[in-house]
Protein backbone atom coordinates (compact mmCIF):
# COMPACT_ATOMS: atom_id res chain seq x y z
CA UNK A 1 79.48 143.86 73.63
CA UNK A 2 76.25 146.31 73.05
CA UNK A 3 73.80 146.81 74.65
CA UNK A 4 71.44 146.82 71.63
CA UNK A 5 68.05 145.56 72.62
CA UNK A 6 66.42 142.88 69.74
CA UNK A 7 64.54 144.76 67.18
CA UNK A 8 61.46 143.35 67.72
CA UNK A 9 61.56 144.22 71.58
CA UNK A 10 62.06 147.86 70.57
CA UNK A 11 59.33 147.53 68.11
CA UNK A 12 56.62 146.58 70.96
CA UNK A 13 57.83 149.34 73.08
CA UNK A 14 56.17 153.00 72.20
CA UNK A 15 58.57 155.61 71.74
CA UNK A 16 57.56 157.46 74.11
CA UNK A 17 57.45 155.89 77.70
CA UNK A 18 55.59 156.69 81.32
CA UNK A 19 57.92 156.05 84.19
CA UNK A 20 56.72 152.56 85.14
CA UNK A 21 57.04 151.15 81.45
CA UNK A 22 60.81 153.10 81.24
CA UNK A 23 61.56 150.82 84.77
CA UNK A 24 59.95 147.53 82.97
CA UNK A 25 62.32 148.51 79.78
CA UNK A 26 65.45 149.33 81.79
CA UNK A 27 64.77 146.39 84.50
CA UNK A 28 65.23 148.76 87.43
CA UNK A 29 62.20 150.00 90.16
CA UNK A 30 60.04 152.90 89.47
CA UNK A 31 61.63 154.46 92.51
CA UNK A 32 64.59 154.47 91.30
CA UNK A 33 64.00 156.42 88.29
CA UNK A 34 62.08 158.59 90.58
CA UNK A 35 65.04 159.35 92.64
CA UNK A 36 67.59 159.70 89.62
CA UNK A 37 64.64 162.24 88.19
CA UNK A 38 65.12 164.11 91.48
CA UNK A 39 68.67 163.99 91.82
CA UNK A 40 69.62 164.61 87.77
CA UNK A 41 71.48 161.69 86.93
CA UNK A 42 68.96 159.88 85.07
CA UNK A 43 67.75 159.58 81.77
CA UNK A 44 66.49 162.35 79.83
CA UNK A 45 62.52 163.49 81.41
CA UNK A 46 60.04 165.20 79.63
CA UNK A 47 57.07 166.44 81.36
CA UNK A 48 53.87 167.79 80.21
CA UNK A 49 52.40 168.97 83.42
CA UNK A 50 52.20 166.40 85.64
CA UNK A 51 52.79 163.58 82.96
CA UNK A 52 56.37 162.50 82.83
CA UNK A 53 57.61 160.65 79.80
CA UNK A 54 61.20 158.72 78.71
CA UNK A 55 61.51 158.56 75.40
CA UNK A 56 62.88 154.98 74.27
CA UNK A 57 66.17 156.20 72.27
CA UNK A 58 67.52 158.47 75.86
CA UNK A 59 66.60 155.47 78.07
CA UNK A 60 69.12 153.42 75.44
CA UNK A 61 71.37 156.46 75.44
CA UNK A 62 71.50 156.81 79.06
CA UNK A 63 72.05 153.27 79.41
CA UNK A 64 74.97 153.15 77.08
CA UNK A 65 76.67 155.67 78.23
CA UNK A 66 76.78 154.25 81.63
CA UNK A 67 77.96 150.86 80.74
CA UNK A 68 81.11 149.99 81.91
CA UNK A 69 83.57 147.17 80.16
CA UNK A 70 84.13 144.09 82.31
CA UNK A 71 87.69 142.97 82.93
CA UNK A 72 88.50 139.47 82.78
CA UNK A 73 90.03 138.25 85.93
């Protein structure tokens, strides 16, 4: 199973991504990116000063690599 989003929900999403649109896309709290910023286990951050961006292809990375299979009880 992937976890692929539809095309046309990556197409309305700019490639590039502030930190509350990367939680809306991922699902997840802003806070919670802001901690995984702070302790280095998130996604891929680039900042430009004080600007912080995700880009859309390492929040899809980041999420694949961290998916884990589900075994069928």
């Amino acid at each position: 199973m992937s976890n692929a989003r539809p095309e046309a929900e990556q197409e309305a999403r700019p490639a590039y991504m502030t930190r509350g649109e990367a939680a809306a896309y991922l699902r997840v709290h802003k806070t919670f990116l802001e901690r995984l910023d702070r302790e280095a286990r998130g996604p891929r951050v680039m900042r430009l000063g004080r600007v912080v961006r995700y880009a859309r292809a390492d929040l899809d990375a980041w999420m694949d690599a961290h998916a884990k299979r589900g075994d069928a009880a």
